[in-house]
N, C-alpha and C. Protein backbone atom coordinates (compact mmCIF):
# COMPACT_ATOMS: atom_id res chain seq x y z
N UNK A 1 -46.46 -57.71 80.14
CA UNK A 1 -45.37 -58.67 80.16
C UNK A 1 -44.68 -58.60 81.52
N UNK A 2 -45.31 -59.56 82.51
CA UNK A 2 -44.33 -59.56 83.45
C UNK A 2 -42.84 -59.79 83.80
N UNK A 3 -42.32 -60.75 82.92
CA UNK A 3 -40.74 -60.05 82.93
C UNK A 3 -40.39 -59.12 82.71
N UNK A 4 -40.76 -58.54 81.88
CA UNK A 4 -40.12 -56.99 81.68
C UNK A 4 -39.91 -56.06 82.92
N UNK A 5 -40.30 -56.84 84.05
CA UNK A 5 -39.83 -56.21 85.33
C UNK A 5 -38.67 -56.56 86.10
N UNK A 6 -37.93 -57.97 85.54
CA UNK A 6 -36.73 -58.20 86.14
C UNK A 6 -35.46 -58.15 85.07
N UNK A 7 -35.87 -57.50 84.19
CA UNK A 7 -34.81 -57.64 83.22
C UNK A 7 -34.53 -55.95 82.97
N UNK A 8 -33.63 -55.61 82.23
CA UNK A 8 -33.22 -54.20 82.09
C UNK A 8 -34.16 -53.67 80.81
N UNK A 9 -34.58 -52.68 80.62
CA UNK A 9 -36.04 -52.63 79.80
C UNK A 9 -35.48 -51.93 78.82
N UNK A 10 -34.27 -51.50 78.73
CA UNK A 10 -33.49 -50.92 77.16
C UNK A 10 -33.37 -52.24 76.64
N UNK A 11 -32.91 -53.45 77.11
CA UNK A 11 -32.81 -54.74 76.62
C UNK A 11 -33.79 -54.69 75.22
N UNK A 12 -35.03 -54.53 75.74
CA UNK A 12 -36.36 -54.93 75.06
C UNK A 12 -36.52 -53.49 74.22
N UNK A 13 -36.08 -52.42 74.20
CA UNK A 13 -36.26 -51.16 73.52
C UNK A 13 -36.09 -51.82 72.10
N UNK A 14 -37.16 -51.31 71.03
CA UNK A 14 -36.76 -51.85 69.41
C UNK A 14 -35.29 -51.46 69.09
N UNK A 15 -34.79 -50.27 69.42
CA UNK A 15 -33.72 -49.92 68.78
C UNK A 15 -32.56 -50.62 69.65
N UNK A 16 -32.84 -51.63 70.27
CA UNK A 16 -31.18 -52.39 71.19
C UNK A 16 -31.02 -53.79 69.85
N UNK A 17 -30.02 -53.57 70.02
CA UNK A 17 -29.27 -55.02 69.62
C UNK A 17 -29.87 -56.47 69.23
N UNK A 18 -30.35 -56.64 70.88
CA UNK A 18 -30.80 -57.43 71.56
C UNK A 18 -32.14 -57.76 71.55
N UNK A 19 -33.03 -56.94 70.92
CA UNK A 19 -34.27 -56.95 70.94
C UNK A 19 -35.02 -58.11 70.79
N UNK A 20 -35.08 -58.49 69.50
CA UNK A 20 -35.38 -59.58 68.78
C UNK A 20 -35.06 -60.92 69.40
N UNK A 21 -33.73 -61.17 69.95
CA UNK A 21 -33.06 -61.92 70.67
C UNK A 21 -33.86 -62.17 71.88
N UNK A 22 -33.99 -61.77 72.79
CA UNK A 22 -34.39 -60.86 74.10
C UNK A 22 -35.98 -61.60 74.03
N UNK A 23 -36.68 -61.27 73.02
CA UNK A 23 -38.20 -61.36 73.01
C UNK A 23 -38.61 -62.47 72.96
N UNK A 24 -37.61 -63.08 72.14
CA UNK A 24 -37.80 -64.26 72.00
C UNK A 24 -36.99 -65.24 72.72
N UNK A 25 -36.27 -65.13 73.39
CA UNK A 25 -35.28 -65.50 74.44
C UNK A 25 -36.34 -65.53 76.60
N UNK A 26 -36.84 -64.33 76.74
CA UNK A 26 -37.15 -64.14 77.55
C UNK A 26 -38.12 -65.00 78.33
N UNK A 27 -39.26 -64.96 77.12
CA UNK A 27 -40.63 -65.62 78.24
C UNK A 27 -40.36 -66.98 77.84
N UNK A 28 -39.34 -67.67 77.05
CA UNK A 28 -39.17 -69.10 77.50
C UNK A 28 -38.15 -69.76 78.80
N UNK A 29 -37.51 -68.45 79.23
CA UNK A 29 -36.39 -68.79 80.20
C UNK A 29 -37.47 -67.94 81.49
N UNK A 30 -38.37 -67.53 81.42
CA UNK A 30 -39.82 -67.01 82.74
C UNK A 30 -40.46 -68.18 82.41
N UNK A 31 -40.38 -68.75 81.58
CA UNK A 31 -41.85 -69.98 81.99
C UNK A 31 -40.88 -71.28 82.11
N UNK A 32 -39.79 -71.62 82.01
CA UNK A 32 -39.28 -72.44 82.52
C UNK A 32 -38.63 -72.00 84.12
N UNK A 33 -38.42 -70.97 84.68
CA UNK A 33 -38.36 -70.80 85.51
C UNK A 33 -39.52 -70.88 86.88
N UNK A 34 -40.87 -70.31 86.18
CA UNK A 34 -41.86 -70.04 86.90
C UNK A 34 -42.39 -72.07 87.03
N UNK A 35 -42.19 -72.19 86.15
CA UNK A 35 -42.36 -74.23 86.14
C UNK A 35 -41.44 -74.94 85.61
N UNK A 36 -40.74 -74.79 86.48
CA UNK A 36 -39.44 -76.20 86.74
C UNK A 36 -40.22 -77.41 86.98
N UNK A 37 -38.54 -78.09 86.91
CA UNK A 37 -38.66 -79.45 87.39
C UNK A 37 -40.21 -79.53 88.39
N UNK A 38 -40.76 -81.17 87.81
CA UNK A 38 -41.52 -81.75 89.12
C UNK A 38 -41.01 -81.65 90.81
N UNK A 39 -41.73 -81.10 92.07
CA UNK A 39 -41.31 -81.54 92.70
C UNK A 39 -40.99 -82.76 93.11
N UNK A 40 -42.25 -83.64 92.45
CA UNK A 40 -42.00 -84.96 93.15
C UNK A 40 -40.80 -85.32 92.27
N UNK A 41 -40.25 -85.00 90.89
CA UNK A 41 -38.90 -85.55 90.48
C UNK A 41 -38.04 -85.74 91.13
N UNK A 42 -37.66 -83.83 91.99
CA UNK A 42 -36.61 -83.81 92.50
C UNK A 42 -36.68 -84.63 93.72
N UNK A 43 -37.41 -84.54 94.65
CA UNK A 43 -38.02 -84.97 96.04
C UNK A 43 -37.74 -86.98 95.95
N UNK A 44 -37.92 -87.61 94.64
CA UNK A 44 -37.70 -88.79 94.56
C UNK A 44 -35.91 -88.84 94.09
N UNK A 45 -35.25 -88.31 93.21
CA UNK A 45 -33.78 -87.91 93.35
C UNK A 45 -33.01 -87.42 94.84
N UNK A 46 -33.81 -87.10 95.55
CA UNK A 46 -33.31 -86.52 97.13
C UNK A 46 -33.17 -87.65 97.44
N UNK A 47 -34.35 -88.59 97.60
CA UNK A 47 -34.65 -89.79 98.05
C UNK A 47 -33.68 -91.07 97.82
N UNK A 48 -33.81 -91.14 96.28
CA UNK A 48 -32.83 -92.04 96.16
C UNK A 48 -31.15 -91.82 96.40
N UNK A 49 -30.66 -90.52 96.43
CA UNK A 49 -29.42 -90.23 96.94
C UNK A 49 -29.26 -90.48 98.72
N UNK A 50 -30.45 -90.04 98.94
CA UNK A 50 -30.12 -90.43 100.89
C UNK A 50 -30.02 -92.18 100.98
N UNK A 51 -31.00 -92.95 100.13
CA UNK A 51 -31.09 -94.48 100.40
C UNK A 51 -29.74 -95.44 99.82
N UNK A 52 -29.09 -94.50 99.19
CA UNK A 52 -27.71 -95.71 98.12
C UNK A 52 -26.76 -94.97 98.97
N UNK A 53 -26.13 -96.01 99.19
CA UNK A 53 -24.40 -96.14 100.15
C UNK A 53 -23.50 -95.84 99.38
N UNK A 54 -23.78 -95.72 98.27
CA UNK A 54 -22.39 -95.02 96.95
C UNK A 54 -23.41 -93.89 96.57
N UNK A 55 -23.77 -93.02 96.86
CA UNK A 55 -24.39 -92.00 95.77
C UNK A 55 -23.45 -91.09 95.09
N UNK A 56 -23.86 -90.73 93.79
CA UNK A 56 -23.27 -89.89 92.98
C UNK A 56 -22.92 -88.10 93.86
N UNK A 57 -21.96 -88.19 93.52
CA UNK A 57 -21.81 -86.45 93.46
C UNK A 57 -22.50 -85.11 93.18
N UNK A 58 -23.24 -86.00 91.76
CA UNK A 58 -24.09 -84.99 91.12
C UNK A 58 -25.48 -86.08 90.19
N UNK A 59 -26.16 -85.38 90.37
CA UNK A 59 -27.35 -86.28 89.54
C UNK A 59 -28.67 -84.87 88.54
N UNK A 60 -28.40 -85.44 87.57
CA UNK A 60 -29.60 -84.95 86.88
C UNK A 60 -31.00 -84.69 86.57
N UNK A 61 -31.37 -83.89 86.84
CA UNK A 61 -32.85 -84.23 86.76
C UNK A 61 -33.57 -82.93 85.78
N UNK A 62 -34.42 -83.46 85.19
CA UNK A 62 -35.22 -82.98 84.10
C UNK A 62 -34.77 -83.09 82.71
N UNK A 63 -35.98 -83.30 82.33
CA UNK A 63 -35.71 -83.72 80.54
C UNK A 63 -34.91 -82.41 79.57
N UNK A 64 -34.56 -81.55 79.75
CA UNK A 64 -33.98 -80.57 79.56
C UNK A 64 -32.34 -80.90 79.81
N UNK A 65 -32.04 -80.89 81.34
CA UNK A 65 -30.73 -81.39 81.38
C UNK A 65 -30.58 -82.50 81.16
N UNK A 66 -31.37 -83.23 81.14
CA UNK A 66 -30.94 -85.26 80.44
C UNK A 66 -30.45 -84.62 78.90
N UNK A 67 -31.21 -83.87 78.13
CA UNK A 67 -30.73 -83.77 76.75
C UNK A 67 -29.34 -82.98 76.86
N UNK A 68 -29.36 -81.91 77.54
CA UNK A 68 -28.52 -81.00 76.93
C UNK A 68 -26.53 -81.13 77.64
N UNK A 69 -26.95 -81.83 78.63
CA UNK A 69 -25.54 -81.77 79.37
C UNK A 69 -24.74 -82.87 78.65
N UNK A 70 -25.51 -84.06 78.07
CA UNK A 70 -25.00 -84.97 77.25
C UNK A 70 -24.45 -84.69 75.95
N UNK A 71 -25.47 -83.44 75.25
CA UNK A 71 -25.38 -82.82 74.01
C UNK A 71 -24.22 -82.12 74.38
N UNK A 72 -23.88 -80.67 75.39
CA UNK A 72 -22.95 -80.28 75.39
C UNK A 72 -21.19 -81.29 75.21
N UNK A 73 -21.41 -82.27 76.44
CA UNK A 73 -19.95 -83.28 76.03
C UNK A 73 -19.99 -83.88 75.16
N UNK A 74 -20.55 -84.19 74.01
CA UNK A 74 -20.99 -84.54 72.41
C UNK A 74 -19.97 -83.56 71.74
N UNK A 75 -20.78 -82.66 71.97
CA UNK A 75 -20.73 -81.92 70.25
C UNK A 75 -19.95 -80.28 70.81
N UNK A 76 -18.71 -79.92 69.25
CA UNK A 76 -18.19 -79.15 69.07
C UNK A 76 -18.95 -77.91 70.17
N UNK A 77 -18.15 -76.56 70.61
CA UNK A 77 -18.71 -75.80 70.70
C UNK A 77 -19.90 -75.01 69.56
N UNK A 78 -19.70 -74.93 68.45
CA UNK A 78 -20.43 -74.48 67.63
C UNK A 78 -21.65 -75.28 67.21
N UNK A 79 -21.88 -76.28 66.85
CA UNK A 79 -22.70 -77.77 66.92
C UNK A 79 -23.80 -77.37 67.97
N UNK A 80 -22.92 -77.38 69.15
CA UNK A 80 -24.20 -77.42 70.64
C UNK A 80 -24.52 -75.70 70.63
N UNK A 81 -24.05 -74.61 70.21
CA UNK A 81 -24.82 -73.56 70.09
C UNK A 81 -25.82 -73.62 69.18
N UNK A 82 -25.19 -74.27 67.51
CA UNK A 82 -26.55 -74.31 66.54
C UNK A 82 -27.95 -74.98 67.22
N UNK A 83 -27.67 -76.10 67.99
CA UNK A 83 -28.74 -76.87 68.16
C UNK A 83 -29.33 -76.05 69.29
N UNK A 84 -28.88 -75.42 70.44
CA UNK A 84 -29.34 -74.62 71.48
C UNK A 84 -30.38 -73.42 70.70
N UNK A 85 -29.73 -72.70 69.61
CA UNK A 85 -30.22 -71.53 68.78
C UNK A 85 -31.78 -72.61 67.99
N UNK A 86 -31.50 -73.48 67.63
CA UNK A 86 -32.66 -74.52 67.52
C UNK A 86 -33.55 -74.58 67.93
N UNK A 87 -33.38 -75.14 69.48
CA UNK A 87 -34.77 -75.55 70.17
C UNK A 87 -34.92 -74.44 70.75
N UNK A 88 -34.37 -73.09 71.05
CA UNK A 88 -35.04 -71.96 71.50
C UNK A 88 -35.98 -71.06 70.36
N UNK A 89 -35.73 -71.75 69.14
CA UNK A 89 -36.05 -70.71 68.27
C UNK A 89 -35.62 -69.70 67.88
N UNK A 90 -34.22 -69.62 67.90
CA UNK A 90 -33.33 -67.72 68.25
C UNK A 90 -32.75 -68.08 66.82
């Protein structure tokens, strides 16, 4: 398990807390890291912010934050944790 090299390795010990959490938490936040966003997504978002004479402040990109930043200003704090605990599987 190559994460288990950037993370603290009592984390992952059976007897932590966290274990269960952790295991199943981990290699989906390493494989979304290791493959992010498209470059060409972002690289066409660069693009269209240099070409518009009003560009936004901030712009979104990836189907991940299209869902979830909308979901967060939606829904209760508790609501957007159930559904987060959801699609991670936790």
């Amino acid at each position: 398990m190559k994460f288990l090299l950037i993370t603290n390795l009592k984390t992952f010990d059976k007897q932590s807390p966290y274990s269960t959490l952790v295991s199943n938490l981990a290699p989906v936040i390493i494989e979304q890291i290791n493959n992010g966003n498209d470059v060409n997504e972002v690289g066409k978002a660069i693009l269209d912010i240099i070409q518009d004479d009003v560009f936004p402040a901030r712009t979104t990109i990836g189907d991940k934050a299209k869902k979830f930043i909308p979901m967060r200003r939606e829904l209760s704090d508790e609501d957007f944790e159930r559904r987060v605990r959801e699609y991670y599987n936790l």
